[in-house]
Every structure is written in structure tokens, then in C-alpha cells.
N, C-alpha and C. Protein backbone atom coordinates (compact mmCIF):
# COMPACT_ATOMS: atom_id res chain seq x y z
N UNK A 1 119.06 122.54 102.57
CA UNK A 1 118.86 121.16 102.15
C UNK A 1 118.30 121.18 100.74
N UNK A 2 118.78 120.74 99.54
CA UNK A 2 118.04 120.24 98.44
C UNK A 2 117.09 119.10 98.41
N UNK A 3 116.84 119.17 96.80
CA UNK A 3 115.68 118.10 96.70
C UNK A 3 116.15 116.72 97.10
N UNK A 4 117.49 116.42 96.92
CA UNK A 4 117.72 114.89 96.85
C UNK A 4 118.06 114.43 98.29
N UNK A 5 118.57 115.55 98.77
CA UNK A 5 118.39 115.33 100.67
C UNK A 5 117.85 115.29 101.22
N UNK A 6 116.41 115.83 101.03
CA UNK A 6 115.01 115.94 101.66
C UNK A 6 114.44 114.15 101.26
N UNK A 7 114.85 113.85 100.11
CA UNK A 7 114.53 112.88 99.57
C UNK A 7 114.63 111.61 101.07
N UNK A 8 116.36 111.86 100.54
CA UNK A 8 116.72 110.77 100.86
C UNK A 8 116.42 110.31 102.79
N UNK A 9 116.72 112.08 103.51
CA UNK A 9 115.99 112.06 104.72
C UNK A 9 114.90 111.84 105.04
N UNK A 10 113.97 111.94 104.70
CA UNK A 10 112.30 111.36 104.56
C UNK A 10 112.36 110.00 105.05
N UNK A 11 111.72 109.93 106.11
CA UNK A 11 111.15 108.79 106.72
C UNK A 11 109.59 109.04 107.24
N UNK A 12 109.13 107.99 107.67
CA UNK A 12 107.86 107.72 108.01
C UNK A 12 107.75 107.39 109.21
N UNK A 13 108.92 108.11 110.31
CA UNK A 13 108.81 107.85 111.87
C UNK A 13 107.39 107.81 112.31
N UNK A 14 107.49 106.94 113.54
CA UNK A 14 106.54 107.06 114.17
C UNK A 14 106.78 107.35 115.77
N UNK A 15 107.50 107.20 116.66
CA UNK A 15 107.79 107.76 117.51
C UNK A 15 108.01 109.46 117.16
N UNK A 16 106.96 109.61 117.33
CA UNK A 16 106.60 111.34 116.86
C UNK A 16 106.69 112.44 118.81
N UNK A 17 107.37 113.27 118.76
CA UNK A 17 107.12 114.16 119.91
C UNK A 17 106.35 115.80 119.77
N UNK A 18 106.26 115.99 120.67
CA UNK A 18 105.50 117.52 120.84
C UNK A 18 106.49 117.83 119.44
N UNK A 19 105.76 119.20 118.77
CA UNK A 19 106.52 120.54 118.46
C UNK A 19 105.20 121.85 118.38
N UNK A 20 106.04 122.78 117.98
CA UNK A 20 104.88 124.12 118.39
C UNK A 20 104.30 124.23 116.83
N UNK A 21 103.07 124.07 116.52
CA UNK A 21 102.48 124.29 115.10
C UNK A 21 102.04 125.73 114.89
N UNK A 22 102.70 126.93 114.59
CA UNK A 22 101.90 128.11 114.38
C UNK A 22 101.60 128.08 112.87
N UNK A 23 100.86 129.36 112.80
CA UNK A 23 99.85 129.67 111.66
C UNK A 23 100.98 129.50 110.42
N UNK A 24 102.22 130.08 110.93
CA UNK A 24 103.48 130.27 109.97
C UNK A 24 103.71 128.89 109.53
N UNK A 25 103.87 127.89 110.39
CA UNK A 25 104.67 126.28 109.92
C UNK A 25 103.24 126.20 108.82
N UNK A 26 102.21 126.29 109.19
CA UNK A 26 100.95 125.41 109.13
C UNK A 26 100.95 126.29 106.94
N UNK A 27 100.89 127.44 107.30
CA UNK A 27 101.46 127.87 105.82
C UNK A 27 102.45 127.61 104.72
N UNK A 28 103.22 127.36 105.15
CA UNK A 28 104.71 126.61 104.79
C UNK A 28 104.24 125.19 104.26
N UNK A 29 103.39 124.93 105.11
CA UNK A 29 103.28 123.54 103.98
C UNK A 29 102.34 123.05 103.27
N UNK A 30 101.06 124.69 103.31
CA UNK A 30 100.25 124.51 102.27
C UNK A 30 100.71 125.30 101.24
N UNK A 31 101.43 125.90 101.14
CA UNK A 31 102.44 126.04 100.34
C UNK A 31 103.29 125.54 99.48
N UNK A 32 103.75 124.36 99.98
CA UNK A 32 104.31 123.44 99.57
C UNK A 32 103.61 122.56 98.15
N UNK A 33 102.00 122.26 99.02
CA UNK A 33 101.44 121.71 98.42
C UNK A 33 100.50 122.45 97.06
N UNK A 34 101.01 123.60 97.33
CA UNK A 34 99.75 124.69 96.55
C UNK A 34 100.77 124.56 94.71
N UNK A 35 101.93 124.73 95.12
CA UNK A 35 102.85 124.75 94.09
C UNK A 35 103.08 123.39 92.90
N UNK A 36 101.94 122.67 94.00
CA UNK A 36 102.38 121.58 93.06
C UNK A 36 101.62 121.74 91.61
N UNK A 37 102.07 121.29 90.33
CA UNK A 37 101.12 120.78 89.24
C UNK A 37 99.68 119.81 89.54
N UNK A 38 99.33 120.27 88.88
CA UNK A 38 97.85 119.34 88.64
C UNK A 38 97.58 119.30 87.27
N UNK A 39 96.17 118.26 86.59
CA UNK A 39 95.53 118.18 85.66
C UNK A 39 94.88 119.47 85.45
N UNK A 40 95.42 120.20 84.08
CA UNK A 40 94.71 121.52 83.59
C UNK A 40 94.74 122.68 84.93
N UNK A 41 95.54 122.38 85.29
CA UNK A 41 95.65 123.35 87.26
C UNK A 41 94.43 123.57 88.00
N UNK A 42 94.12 121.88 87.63
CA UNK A 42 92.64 122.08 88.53
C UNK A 42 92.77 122.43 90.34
N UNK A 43 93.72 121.88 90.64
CA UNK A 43 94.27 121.85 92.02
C UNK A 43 92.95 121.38 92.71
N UNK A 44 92.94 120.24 92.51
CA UNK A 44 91.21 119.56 93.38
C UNK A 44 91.94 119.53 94.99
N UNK A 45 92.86 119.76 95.28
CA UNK A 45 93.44 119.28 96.80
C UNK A 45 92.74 120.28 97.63
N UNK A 46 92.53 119.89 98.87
CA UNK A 46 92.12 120.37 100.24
C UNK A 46 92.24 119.76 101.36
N UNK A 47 92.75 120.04 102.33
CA UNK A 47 93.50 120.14 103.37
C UNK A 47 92.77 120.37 104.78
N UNK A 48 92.52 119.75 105.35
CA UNK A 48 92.42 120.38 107.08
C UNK A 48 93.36 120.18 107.90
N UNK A 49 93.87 121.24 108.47
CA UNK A 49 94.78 121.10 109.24
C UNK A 49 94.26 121.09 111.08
N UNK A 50 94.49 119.50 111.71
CA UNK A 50 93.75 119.54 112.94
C UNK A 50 95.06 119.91 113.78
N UNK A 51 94.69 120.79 114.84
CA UNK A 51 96.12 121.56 115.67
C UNK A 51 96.04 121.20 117.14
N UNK A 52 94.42 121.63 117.16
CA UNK A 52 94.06 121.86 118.93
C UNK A 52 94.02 120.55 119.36
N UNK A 53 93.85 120.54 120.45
CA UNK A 53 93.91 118.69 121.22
C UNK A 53 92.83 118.82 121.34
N UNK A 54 91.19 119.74 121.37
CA UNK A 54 90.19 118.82 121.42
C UNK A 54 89.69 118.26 119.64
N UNK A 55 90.48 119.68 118.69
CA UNK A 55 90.06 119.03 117.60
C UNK A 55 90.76 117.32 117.11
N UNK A 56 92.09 116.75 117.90
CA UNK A 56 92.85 116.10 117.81
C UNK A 56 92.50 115.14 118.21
N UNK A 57 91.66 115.39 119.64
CA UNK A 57 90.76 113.99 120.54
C UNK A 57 89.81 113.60 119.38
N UNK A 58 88.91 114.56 118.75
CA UNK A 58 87.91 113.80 117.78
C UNK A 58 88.80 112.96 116.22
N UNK A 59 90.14 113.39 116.04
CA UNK A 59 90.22 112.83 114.95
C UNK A 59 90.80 111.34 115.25
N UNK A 60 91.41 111.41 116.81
CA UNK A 60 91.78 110.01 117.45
C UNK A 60 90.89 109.07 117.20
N UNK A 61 89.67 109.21 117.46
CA UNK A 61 89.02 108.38 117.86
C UNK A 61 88.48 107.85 116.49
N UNK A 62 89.26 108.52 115.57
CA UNK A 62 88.82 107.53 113.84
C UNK A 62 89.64 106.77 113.14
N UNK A 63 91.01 106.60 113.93
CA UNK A 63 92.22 105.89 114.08
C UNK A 63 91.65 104.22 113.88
N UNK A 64 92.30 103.53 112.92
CA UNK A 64 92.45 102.51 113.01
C UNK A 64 92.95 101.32 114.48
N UNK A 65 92.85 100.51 114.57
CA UNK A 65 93.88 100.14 115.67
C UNK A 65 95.18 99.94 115.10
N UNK A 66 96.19 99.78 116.11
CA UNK A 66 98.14 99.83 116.18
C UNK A 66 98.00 101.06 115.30
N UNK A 67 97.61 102.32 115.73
CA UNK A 67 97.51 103.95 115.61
C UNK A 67 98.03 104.78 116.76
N UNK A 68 97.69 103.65 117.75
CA UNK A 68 97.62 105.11 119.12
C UNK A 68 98.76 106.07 119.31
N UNK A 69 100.22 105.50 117.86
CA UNK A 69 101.21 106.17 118.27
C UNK A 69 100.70 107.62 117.45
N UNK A 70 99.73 108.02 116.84
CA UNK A 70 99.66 109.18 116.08
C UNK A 70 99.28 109.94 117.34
N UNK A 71 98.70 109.39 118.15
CA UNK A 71 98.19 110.40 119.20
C UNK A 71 99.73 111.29 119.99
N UNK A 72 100.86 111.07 119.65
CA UNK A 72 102.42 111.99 119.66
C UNK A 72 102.31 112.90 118.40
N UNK A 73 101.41 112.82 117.66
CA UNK A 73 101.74 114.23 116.14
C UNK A 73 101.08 115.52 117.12
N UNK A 74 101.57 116.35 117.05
CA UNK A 74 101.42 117.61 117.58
C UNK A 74 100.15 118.50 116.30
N UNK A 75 99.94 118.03 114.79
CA UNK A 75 99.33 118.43 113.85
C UNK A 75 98.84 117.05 112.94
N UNK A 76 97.74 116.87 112.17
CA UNK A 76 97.07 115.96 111.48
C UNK A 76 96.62 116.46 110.30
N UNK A 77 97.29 116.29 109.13
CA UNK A 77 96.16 116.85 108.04
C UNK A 77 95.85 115.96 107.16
N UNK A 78 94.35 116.57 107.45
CA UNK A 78 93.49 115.73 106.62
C UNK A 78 93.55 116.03 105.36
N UNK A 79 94.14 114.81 104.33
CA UNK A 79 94.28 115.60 102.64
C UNK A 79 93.17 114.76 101.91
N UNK A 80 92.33 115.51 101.42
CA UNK A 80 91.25 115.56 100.95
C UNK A 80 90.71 115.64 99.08
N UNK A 81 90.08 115.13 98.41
CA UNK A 81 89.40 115.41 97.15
C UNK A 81 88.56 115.22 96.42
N UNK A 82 87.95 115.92 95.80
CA UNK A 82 86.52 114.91 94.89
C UNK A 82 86.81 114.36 93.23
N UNK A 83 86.44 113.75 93.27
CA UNK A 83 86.38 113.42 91.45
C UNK A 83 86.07 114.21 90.51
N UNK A 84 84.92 114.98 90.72
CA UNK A 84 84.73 115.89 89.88
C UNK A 84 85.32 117.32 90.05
N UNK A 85 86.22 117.61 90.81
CA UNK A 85 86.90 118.89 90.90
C UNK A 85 88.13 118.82 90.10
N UNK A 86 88.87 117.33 89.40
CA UNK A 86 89.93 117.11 88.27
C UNK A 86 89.71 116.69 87.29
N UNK A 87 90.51 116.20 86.40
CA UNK A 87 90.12 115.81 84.87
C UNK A 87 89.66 114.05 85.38
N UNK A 88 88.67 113.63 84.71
CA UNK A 88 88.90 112.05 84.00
C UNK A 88 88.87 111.99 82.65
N UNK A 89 90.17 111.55 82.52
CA UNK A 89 90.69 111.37 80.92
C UNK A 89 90.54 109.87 80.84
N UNK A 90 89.86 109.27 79.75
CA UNK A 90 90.00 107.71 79.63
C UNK A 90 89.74 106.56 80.97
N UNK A 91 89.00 106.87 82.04
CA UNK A 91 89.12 106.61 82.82
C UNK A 91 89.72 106.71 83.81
N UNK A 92 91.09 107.48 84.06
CA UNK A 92 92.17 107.61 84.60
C UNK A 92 91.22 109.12 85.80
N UNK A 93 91.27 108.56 86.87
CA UNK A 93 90.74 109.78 88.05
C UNK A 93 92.00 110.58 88.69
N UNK A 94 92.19 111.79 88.15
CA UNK A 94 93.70 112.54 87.84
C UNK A 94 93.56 112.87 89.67
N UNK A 95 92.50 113.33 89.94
CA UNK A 95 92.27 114.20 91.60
C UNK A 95 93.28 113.03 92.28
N UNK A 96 93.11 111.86 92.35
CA UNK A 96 94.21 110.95 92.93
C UNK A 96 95.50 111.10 93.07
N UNK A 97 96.20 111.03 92.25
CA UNK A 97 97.60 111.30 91.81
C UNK A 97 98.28 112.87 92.12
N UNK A 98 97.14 114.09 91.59
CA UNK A 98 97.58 115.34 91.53
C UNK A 98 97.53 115.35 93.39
N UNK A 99 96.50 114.88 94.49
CA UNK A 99 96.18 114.95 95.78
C UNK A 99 97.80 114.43 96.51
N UNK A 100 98.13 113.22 95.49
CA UNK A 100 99.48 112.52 95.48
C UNK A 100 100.62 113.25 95.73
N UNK A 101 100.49 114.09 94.57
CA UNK A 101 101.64 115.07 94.69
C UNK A 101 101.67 115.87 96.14
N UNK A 102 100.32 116.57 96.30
CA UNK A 102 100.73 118.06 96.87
C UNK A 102 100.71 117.12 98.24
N UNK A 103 100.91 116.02 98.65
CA UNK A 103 101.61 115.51 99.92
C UNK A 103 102.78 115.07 100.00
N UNK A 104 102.78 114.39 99.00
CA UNK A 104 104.48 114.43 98.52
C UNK A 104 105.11 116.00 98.96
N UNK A 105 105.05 117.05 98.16
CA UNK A 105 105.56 117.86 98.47
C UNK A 105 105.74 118.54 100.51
N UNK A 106 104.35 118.63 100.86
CA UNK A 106 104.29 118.82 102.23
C UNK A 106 104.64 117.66 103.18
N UNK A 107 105.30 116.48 102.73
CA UNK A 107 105.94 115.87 103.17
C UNK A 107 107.84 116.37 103.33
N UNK A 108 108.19 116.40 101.52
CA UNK A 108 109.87 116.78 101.75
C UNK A 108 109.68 118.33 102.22
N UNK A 109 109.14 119.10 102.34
CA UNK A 109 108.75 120.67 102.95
C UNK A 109 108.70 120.24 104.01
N UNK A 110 108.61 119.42 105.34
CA UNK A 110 108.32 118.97 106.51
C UNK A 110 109.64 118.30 106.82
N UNK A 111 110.10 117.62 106.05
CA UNK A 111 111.73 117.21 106.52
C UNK A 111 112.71 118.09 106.07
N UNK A 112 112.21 119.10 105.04
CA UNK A 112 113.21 120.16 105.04
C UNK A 112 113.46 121.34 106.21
N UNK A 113 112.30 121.11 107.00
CA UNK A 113 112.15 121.72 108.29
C UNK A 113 112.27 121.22 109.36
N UNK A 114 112.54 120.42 109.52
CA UNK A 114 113.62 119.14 110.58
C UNK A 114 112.49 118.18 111.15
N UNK A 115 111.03 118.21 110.35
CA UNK A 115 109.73 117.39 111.17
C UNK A 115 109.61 116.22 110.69
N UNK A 116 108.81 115.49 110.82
CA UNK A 116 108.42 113.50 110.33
C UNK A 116 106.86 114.65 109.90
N UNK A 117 106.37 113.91 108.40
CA UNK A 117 105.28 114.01 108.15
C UNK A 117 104.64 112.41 107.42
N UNK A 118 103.84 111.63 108.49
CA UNK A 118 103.98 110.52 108.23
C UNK A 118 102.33 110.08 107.83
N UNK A 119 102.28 110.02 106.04
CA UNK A 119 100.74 109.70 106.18
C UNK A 119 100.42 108.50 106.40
N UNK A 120 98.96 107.99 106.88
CA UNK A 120 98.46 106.63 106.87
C UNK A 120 97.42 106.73 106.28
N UNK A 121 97.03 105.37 106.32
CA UNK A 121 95.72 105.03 105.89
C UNK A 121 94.81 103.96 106.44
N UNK A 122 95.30 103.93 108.00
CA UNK A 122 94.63 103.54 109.18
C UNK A 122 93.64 104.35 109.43
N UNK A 123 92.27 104.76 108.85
CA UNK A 123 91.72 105.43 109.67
C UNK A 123 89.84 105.39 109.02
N UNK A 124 89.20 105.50 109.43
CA UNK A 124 87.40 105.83 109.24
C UNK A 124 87.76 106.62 108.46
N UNK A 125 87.27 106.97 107.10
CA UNK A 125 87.37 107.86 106.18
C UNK A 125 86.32 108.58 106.40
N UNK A 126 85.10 108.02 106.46
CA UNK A 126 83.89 108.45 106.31
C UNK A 126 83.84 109.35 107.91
N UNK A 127 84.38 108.78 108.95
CA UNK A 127 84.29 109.41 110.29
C UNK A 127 85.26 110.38 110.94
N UNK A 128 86.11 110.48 109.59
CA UNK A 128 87.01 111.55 109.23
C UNK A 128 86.27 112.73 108.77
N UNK A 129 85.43 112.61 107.82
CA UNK A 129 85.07 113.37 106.59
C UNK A 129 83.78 114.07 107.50
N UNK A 130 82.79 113.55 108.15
CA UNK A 130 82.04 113.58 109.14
C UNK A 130 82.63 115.03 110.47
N UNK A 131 83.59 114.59 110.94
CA UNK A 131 84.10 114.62 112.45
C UNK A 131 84.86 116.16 112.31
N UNK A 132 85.45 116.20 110.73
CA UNK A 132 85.97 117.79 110.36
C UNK A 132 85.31 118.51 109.25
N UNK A 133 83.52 117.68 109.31
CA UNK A 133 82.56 119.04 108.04
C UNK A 133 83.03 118.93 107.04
N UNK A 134 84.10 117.90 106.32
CA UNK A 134 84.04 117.95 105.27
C UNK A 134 83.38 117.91 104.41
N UNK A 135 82.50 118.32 102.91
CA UNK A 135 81.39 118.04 102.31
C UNK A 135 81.34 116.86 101.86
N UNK A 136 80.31 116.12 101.73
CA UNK A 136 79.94 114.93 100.99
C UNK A 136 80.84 114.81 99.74
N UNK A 137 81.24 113.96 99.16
CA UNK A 137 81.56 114.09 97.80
C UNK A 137 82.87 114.35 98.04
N UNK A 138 83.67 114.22 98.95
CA UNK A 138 84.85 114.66 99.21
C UNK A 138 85.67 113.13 99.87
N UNK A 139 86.38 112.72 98.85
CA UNK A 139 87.33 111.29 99.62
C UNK A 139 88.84 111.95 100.41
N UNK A 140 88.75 111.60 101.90
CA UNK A 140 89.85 111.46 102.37
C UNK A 140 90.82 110.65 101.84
N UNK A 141 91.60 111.08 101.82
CA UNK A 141 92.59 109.95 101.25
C UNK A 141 93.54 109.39 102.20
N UNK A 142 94.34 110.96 102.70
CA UNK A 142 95.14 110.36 103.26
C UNK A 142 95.49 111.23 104.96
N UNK A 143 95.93 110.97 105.88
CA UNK A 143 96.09 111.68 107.27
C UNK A 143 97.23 111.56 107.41
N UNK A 144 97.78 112.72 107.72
CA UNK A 144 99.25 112.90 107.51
C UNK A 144 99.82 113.79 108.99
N UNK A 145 100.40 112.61 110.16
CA UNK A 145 100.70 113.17 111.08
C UNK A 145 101.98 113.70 111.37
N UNK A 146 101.90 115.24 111.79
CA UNK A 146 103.15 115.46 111.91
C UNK A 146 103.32 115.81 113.04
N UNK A 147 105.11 115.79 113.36
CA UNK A 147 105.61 116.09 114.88
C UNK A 147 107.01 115.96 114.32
N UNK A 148 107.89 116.37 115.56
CA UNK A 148 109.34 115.81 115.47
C UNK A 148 109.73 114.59 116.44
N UNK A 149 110.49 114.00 115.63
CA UNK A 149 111.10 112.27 116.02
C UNK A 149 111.78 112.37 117.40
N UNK A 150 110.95 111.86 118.28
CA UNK A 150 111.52 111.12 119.27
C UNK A 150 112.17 109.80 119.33
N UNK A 151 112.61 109.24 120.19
CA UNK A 151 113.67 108.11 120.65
C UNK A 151 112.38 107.38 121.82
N UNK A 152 111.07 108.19 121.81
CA UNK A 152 110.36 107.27 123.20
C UNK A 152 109.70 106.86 121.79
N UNK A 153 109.52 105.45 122.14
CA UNK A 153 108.64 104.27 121.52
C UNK A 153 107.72 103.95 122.62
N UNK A 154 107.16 104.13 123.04
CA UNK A 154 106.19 103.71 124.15
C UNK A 154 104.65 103.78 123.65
N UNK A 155 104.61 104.23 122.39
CA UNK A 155 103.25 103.84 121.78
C UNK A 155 103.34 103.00 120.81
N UNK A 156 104.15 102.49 120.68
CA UNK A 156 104.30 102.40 119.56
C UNK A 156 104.20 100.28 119.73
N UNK A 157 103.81 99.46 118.44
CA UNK A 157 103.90 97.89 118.87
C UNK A 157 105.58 97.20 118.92
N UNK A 158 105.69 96.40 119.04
CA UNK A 158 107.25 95.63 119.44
C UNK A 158 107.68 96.17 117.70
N UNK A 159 106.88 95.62 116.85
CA UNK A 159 106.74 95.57 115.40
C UNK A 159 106.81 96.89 114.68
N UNK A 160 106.32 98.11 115.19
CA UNK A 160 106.74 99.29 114.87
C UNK A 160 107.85 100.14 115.59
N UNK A 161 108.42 99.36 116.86
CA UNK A 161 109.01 100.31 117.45
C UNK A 161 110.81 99.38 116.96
N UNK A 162 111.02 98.37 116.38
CA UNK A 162 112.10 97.76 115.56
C UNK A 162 111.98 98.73 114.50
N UNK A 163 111.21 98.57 113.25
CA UNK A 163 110.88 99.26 112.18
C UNK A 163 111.38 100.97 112.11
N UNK A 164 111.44 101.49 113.67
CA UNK A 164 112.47 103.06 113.48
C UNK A 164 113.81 103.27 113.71
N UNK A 165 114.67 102.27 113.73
CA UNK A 165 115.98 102.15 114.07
C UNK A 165 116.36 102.44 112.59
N UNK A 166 115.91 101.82 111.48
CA UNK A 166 116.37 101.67 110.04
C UNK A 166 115.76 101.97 108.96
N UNK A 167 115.69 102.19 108.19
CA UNK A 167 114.82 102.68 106.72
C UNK A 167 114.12 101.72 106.38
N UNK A 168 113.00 100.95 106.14
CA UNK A 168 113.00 100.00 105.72
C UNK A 168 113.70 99.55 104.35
N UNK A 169 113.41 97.96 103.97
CA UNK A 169 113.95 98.00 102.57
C UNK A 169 113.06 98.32 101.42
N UNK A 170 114.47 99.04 100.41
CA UNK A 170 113.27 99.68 99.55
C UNK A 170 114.00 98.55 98.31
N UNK A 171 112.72 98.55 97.11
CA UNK A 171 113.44 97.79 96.23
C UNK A 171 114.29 98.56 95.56
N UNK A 172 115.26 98.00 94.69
CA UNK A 172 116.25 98.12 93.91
C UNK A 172 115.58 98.81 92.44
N UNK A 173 116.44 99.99 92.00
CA UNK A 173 115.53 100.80 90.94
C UNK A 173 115.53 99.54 90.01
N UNK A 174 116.13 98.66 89.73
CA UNK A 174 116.21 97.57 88.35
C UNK A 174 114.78 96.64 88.25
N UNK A 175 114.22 96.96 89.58
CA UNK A 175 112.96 96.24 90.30
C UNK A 175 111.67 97.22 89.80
N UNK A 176 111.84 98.47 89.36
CA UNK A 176 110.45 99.20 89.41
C UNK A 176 110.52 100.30 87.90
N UNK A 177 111.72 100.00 87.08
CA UNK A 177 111.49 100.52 85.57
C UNK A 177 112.15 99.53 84.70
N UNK A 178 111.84 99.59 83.44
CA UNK A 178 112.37 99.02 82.11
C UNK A 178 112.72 100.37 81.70
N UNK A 179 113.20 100.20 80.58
CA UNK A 179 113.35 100.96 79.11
C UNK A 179 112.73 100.49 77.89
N UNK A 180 111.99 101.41 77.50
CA UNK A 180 111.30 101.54 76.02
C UNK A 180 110.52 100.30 75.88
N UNK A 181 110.06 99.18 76.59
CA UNK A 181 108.79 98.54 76.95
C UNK A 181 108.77 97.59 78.10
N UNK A 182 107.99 96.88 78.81
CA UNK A 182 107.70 96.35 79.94
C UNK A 182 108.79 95.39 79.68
N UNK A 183 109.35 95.19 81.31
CA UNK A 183 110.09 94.01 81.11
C UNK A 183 109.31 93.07 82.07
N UNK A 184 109.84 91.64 81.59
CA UNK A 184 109.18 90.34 82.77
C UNK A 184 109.78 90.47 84.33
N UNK A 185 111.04 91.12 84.14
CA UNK A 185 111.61 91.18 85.23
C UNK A 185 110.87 91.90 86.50
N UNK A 186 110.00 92.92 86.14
CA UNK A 186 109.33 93.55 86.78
C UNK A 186 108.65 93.16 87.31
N UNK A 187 107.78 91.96 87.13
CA UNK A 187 107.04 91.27 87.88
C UNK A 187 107.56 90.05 88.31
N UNK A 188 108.74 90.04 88.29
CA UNK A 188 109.25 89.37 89.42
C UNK A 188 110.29 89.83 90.50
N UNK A 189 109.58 91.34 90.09
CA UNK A 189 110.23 91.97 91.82
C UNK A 189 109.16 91.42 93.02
N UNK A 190 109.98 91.26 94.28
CA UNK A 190 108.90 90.99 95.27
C UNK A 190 107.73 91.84 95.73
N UNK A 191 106.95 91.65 95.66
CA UNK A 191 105.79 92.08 96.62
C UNK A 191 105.99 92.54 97.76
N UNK A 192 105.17 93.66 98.01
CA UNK A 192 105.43 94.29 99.24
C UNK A 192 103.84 94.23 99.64
């Protein structure tokens, strides 16, 4: 599979089923993420990878509600960073964006391996950060459950279990660039 197939296969299923997580998959996609660029190659990213079901019961229980379908990811990683481990240039907090990437990547690395790696941002950050020892000073960002796509929706709400039949809609590229300066048009793409 190339880059533009991984691309374009990438979804954000949520009817997620069992799969087997060994040390090998669990490498493969810090891997993924290790390769990415950063600011000055600070690589501020860090990762917990939750596997076991009792470490899995404690990260449940920091789930937002209309979550309970994560409780089908067979793996959870917690992607993690601080501010002061990347550049701030001009205000701009780079650890954000560069954290951006290396899930991006362990995302298309996860559908290049036939899995759903679906992050949210349903969840206790702080009772995240708490619940897996992360150090103080460290923002969760994002929880990124993975498994392979099932067809059972049974956790899932009326509202999320429509939402996996189809891709959602994405806007139209004419909707999210100009050339060589801002256009008005851009802000009158719709809101999502």
C-alpha cells in the first residue's frame, strides 16, 4: 500500500473488534511515529501504549460519555507532550503540531496494517495523565484507539453507528487553500 492509499483508506471506525497487540505491532507504530520531523528534532512526543484489560479498565473509566464504543480497541495510546520539551518560536507552541504529526503517521502505519487507529478527545486529560504516571507538565492530547473494524455496532449511539457505513463529508480542496494570499472564499466554507 502507498502513501495515497493509506490516505485515502483511513477512517475513524468505531465499531472496533478484538486483534492480538504484540510487542512487534506495538513497535511498528512507534516507529512510525519516531520518523516523523519535529522542531530542531526535538521529538517532544511520548506515547503510552495501554494493552492489558486491567490497564484498559483504568483508562475506561476516563472516557468521556457516547465512548463506551472504545471499550472494543484491543490497544489505547496515550499521545502525550510538554511545552518545554519543543521550540516556541513567536508564540507558536511547535510540541502541538510536531505530537500532530507522529499520530498522523501511527495512524496511516495502522491502516497500512489492515487496523482503525481512531483518536479522540473524549476523555479526562488530567485522569488520563494521573491513571498512567504520566509526569506533571505533560498534556495529553490525544487517545488513539486501536483494533480492527467490525460490522457489530452494538456500542456504538444510533448517531455513530449511521456515521460507519460512509466516509463522512469532507470539504472540497477549493474550501481549505488559496494561492499566493487569503481568499474570502475561505471563510465561506462551512463550518464543521
Amino acid at each position: 500500500m502507498d502513501v495515497k492509499e493509506a490516505i485515502a483508506k483511513r477512517r475513524a471506525y468505531r465499531a472496533l473488534g478484538p486483534v492480538e497487540i504484540t510487542d512487534g505491532l506495538m513497535r511498528e507504530l512507534a516507529e512510525a511515529a519516531r520518523l516523523m520531523p519535529s522542531c530542531f528534532n526535538n521529538q517532544p512526543w511520548k506515547f503510552v501504549f495501554v494493552r492489558s484489560p486491567e490497564a484498559l479498565a483504568r483508562v475506561h473509566v476516563c472516557l468521556s460519555r457516547n465512548n463506551d464504543w472504545v471499550k472494543g480497541a484491543s490497544l489505547i495510546i496515550a499521545a502525550f507532550a510538554a511545552r518545554d520539551r519543543d521550540c516556541v518560536v513567536k508564540g507558536r507552541e511547535y510540541y502541538l503540531f510536531d505530537l500532530g504529526q507522529a499520530v498522523g503517521a501511527v495512524q496511516l502505519r495502522a491502516t497500512e496494517l489492515g487496523l482503525v487507529a481512531h483518536p479522540i478527545a473524549g476523555f479526562d486529560g488530567e485522569a488520563v495523565r494521573a491513571t498512567l504516571g504520566i509526569p506533571e507538565g505533560n498534556t495529553v492530547i490525544t487517545l488513539v484507539n486501536v483494533g480492527k473494524k467490525t460490522g457489530d455496532k452494538g456500542a456504538l449511539t444510533p448517531q455513530q453507528a449511521a456515521a460507519e457505513d460512509e466516509r463522512p463529508e469532507r470539504l472540497p480542496p477549493e474550501a481549505i487553500y488559496s494561492v499566493d494570499a487569503y481568499d474570502e472564499r475561505l471563510a465561506a466554507a462551512p463550518d464543521r
